[in-house]
PDB file of N, CA and C in Angstrom:
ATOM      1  N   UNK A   1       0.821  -1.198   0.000  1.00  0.00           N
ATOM      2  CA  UNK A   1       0.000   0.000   0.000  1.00  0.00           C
ATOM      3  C   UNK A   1       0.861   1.257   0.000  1.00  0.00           C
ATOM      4  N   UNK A   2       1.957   1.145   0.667  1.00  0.00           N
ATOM      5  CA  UNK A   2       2.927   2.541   0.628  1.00  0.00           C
ATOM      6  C   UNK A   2       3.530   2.992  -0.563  1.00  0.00           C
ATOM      7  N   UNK A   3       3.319   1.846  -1.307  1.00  0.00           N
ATOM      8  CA  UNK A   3       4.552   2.327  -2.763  1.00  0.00           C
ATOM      9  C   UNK A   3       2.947   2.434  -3.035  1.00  0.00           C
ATOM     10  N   UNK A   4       2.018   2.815  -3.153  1.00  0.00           N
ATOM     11  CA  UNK A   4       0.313   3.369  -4.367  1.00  0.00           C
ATOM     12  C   UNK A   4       0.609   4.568  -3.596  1.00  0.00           C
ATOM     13  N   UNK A   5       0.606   5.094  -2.393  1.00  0.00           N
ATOM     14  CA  UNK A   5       0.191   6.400  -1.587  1.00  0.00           C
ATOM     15  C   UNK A   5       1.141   7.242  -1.990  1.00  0.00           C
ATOM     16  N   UNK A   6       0.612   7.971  -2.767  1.00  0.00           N
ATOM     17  CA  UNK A   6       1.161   9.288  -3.184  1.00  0.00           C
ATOM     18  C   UNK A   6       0.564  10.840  -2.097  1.00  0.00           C
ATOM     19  N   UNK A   7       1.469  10.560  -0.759  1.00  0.00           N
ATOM     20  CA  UNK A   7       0.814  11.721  -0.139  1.00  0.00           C
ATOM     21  C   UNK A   7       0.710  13.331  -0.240  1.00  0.00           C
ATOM     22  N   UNK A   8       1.634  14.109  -1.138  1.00  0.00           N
ATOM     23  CA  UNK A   8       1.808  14.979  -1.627  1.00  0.00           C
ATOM     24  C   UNK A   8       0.374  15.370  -2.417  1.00  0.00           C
ATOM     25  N   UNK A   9       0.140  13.885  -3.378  1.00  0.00           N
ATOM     26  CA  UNK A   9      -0.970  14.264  -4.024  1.00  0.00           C
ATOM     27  C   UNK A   9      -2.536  14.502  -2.658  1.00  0.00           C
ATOM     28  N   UNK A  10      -2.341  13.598  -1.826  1.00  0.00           N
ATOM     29  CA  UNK A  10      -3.135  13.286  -0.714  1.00  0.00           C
ATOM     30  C   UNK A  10      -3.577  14.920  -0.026  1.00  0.00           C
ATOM     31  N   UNK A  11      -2.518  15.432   0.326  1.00  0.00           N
ATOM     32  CA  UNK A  11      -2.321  16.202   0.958  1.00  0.00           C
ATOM     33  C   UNK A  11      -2.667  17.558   0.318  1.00  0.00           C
ATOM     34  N   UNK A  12      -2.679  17.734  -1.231  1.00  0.00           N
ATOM     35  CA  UNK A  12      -3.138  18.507  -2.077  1.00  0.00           C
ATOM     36  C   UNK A  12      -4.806  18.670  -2.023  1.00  0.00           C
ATOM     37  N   UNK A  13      -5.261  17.511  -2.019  1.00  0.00           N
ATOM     38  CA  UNK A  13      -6.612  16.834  -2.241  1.00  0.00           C
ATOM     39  C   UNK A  13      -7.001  17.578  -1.125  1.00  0.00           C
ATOM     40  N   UNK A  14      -6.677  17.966   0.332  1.00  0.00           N
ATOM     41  CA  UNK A  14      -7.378  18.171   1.265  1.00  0.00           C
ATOM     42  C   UNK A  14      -7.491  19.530   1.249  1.00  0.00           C
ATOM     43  N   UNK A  15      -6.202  20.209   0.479  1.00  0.00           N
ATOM     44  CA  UNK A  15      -6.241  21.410   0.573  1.00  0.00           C
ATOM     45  C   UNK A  15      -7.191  22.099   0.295  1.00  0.00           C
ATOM     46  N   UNK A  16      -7.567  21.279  -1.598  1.00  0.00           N
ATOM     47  CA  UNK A  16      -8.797  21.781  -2.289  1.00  0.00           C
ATOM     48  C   UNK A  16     -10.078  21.415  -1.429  1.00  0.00           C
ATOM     49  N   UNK A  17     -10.262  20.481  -0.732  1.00  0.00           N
ATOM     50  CA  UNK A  17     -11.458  20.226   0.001  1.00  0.00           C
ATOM     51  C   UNK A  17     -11.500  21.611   1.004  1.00  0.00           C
ATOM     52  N   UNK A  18     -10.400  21.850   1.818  1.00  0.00           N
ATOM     53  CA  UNK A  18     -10.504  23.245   2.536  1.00  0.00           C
ATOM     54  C   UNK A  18     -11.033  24.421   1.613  1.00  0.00           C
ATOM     55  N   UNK A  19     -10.606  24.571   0.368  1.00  0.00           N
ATOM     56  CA  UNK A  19     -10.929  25.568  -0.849  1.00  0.00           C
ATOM     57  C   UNK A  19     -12.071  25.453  -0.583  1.00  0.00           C
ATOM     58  N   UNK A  20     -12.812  24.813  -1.404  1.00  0.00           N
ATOM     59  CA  UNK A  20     -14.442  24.193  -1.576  1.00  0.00           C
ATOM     60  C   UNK A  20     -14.872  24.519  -0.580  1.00  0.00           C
ATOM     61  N   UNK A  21     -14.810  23.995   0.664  1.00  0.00           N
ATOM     62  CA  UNK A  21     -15.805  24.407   1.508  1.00  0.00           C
ATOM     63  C   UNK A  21     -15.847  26.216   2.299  1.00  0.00           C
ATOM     64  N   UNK A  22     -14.629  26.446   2.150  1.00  0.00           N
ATOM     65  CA  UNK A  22     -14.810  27.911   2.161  1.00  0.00           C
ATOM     66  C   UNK A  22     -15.089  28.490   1.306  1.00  0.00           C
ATOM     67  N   UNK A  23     -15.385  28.459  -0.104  1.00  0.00           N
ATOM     68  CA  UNK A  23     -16.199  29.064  -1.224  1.00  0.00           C
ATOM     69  C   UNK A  23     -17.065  28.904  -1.395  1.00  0.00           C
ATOM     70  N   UNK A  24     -17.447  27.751  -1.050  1.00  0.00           N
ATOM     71  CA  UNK A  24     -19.395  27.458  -1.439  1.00  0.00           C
ATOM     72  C   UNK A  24     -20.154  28.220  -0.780  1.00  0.00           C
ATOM     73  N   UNK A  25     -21.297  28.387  -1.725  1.00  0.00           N
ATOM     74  CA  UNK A  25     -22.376  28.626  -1.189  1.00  0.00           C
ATOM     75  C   UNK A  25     -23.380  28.180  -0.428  1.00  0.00           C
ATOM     76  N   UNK A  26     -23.831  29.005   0.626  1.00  0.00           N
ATOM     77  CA  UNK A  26     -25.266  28.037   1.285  1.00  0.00           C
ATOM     78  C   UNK A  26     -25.808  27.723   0.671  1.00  0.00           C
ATOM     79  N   UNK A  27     -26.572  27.070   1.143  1.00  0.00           N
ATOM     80  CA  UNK A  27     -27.962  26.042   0.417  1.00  0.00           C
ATOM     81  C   UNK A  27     -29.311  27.341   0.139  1.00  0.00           C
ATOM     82  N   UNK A  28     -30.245  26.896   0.073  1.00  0.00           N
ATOM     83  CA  UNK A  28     -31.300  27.764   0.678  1.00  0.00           C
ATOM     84  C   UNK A  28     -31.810  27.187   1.989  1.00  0.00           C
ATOM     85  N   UNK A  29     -31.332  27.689   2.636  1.00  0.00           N
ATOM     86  CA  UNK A  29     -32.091  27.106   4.528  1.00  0.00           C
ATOM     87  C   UNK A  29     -31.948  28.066   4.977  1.00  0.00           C
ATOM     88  N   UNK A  30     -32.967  27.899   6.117  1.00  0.00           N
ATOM     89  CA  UNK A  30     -32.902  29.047   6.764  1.00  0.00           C
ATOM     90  C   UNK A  30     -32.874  28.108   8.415  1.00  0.00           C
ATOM     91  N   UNK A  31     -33.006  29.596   9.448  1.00  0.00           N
ATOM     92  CA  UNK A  31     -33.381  29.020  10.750  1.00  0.00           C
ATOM     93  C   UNK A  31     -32.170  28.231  11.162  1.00  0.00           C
ATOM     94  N   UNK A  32     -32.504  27.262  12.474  1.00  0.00           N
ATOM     95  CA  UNK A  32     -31.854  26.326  12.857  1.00  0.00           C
ATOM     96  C   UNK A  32     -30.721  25.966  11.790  1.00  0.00           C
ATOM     97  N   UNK A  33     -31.598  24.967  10.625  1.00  0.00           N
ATOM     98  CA  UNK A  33     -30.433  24.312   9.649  1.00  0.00           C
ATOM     99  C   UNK A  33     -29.356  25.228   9.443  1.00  0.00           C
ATOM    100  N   UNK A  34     -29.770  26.745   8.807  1.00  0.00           N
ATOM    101  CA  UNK A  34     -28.833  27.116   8.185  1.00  0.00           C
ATOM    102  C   UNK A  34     -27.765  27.137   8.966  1.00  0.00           C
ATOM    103  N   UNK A  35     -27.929  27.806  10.942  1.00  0.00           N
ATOM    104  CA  UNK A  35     -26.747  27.666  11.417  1.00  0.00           C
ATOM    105  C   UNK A  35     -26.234  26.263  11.625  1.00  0.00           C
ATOM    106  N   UNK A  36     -26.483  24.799  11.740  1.00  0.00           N
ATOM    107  CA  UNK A  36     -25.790  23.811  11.624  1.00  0.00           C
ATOM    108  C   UNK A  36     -25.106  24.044  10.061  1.00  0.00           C
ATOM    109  N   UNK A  37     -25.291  23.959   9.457  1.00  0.00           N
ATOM    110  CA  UNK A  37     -24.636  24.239   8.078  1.00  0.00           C
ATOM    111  C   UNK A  37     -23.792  24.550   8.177  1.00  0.00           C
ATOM    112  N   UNK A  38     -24.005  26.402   8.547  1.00  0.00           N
ATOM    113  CA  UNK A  38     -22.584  26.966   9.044  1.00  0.00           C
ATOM    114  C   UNK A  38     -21.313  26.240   9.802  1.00  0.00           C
ATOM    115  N   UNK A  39     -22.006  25.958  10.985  1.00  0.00           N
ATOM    116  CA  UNK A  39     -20.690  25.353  11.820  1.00  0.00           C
ATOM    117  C   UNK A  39     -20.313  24.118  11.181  1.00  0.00           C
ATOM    118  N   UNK A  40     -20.495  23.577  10.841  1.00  0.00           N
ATOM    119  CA  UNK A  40     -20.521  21.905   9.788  1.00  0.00           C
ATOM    120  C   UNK A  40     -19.427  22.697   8.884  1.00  0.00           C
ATOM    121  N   UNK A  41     -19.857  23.619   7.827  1.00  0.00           N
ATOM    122  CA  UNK A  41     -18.783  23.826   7.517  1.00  0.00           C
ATOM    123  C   UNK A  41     -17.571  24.490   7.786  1.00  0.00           C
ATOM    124  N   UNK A  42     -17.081  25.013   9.075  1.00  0.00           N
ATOM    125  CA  UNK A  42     -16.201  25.927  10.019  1.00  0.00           C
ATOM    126  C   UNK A  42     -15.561  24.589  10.195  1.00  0.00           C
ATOM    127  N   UNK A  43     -15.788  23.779  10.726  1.00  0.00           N
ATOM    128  CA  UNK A  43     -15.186  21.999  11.271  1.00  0.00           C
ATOM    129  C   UNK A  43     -14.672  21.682   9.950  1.00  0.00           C
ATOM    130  N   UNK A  44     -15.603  21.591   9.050  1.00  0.00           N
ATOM    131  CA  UNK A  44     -15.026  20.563   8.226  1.00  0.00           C
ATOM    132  C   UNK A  44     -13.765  21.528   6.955  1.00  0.00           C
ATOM    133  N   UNK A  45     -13.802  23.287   7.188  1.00  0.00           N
ATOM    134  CA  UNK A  45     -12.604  23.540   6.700  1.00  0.00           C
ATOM    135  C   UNK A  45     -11.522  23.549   7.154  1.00  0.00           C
ATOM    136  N   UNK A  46     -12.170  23.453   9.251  1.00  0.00           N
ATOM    137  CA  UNK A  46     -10.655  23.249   9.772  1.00  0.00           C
ATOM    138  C   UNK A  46     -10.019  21.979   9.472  1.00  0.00           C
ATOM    139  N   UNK A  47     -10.572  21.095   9.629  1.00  0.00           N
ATOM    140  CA  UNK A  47     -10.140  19.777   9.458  1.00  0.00           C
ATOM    141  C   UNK A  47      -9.480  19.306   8.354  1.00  0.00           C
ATOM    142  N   UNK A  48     -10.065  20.148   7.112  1.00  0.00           N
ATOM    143  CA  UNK A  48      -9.369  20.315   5.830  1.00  0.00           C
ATOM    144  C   UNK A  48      -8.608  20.555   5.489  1.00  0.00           C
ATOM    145  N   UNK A  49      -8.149  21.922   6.324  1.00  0.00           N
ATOM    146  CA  UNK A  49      -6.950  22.636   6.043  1.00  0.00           C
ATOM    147  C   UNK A  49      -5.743  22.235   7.024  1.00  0.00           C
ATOM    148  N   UNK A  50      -6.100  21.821   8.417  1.00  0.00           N
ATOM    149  CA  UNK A  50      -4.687  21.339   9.458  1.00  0.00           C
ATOM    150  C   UNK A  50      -4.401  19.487   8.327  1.00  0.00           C
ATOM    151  N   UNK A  51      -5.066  19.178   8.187  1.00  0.00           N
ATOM    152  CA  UNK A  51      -3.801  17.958   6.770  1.00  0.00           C
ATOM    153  C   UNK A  51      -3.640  18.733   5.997  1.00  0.00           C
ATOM    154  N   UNK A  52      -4.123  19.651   4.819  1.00  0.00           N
ATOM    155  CA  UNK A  52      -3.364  19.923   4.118  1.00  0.00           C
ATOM    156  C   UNK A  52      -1.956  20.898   4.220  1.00  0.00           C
ATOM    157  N   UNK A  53      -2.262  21.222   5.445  1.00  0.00           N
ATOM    158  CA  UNK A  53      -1.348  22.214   5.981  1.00  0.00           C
ATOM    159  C   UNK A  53      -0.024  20.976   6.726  1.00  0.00           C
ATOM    160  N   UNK A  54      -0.272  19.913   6.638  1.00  0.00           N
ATOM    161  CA  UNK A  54       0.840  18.712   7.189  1.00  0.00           C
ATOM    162  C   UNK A  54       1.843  18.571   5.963  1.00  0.00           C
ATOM    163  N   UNK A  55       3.231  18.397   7.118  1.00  0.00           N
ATOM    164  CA  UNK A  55       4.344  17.679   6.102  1.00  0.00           C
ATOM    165  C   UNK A  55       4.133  16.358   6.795  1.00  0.00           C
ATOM    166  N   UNK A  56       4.788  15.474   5.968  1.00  0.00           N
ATOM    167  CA  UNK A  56       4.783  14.391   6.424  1.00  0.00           C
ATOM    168  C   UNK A  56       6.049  13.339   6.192  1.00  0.00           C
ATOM    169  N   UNK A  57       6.355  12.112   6.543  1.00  0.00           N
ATOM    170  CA  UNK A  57       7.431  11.420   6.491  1.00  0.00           C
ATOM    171  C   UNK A  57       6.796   9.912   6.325  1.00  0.00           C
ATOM    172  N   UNK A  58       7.695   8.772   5.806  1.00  0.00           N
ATOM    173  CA  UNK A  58       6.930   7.616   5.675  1.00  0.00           C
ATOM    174  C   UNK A  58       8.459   6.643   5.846  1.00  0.00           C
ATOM    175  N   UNK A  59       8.549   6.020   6.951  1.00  0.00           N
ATOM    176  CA  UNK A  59       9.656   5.408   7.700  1.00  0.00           C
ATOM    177  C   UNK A  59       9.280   4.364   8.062  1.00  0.00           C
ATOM    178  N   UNK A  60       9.722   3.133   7.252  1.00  0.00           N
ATOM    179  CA  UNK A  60       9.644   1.682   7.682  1.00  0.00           C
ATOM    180  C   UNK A  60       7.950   1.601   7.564  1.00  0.00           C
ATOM    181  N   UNK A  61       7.476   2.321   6.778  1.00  0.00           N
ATOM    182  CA  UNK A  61       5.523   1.478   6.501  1.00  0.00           C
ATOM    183  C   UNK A  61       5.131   2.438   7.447  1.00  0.00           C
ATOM    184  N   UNK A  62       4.992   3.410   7.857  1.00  0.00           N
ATOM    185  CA  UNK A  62       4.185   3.966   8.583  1.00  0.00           C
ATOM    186  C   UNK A  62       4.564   5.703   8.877  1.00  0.00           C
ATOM    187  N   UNK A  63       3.667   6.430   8.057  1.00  0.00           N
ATOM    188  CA  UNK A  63       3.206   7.514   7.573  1.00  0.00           C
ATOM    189  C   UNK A  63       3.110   8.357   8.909  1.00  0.00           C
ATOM    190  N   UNK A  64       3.880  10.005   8.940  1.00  0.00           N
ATOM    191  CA  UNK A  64       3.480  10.378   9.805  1.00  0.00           C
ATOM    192  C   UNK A  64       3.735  11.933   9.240  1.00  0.00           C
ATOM    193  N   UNK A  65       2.116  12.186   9.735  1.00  0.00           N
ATOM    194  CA  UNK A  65       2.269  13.624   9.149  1.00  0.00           C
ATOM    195  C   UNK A  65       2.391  14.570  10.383  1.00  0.00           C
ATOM    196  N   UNK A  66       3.064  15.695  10.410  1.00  0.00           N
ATOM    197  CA  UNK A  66       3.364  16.779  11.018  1.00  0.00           C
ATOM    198  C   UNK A  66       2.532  17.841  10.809  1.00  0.00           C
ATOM    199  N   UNK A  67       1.850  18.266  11.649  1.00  0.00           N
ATOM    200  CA  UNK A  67       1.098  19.495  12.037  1.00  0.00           C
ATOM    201  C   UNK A  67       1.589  20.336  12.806  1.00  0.00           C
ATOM    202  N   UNK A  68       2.298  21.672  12.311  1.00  0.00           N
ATOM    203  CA  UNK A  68       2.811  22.662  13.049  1.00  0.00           C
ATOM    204  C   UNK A  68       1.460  23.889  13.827  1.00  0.00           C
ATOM    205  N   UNK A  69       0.679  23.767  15.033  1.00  0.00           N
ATOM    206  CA  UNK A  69       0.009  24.452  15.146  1.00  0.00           C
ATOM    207  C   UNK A  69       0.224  25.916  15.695  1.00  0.00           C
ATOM    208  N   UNK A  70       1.437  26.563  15.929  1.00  0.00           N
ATOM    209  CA  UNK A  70       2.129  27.580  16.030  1.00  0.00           C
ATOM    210  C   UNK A  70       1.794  28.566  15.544  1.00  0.00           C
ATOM    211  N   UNK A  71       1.227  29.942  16.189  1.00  0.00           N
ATOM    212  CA  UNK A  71       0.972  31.229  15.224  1.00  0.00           C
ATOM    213  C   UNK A  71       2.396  31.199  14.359  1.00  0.00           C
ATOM    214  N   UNK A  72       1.777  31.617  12.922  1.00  0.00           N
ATOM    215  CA  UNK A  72       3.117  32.010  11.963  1.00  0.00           C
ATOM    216  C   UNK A  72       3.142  33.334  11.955  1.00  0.00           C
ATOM    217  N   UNK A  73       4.293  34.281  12.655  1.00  0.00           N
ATOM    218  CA  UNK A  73       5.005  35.301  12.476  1.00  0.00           C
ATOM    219  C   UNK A  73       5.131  35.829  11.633  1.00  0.00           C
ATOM    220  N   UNK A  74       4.417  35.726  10.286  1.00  0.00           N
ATOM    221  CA  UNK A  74       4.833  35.851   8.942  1.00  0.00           C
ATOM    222  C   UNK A  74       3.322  36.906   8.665  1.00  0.00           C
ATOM    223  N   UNK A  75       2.737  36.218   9.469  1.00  0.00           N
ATOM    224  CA  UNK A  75       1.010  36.779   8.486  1.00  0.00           C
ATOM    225  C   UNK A  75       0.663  38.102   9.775  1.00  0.00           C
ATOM    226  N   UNK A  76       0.389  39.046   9.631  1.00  0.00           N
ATOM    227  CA  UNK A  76       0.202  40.308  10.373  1.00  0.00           C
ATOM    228  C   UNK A  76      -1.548  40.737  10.303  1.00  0.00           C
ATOM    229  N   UNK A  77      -2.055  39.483   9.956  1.00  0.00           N
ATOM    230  CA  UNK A  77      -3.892  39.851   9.968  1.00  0.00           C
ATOM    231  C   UNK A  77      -4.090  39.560  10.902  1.00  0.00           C
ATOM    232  N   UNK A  78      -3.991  38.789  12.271  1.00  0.00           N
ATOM    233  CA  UNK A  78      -4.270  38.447  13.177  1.00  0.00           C
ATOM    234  C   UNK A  78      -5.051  37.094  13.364  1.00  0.00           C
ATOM    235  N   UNK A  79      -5.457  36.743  12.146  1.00  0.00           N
ATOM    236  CA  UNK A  79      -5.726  35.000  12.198  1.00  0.00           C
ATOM    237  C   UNK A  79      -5.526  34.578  12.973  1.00  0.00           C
ATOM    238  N   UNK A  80      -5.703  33.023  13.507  1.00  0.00           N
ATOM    239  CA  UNK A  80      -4.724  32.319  14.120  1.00  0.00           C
ATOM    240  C   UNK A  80      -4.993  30.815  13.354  1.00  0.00           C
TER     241      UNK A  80
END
């Protein structure tokens, strides 16, 4: 299975999933749904974006990706 896993490509894939779900549009809902919607998608771009935001290493069969969760010093918007 390790020589098929192309994680670079893997790791690309999630990025665009983070893309997507921060560009889409709502549905038409309103009320209740619409805010589950919302937060549904807040989760599922974080989740999107901390792998695609991973380096990773693959040592003796077993894959390990790195998540740096550290403010980056670099960006001056105040994100986190």
């Amino acid at each position: 299975m390790a020589d098929e896993l192309d994680v670079d490509a893997m790791l690309r894939r999630f990025r665009e999933r983070a893309r997507a779900v921060r560009e889409r549009t709502l549905p038409p809902v309103a009320g209740p749904e619409r805010q589950r919607f919302v937060e549904q998608a807040e989760i599922d771009h974080l989740d999107f974006a901390i792998i695609g935001d991973a380096s990773w290493s693959l040592v003796d069969g077993v894959l390990t990706l790195r998540v740096d969760l550290r403010p980056d010093p670099a960006r001056d918007d105040g994100e986190s």
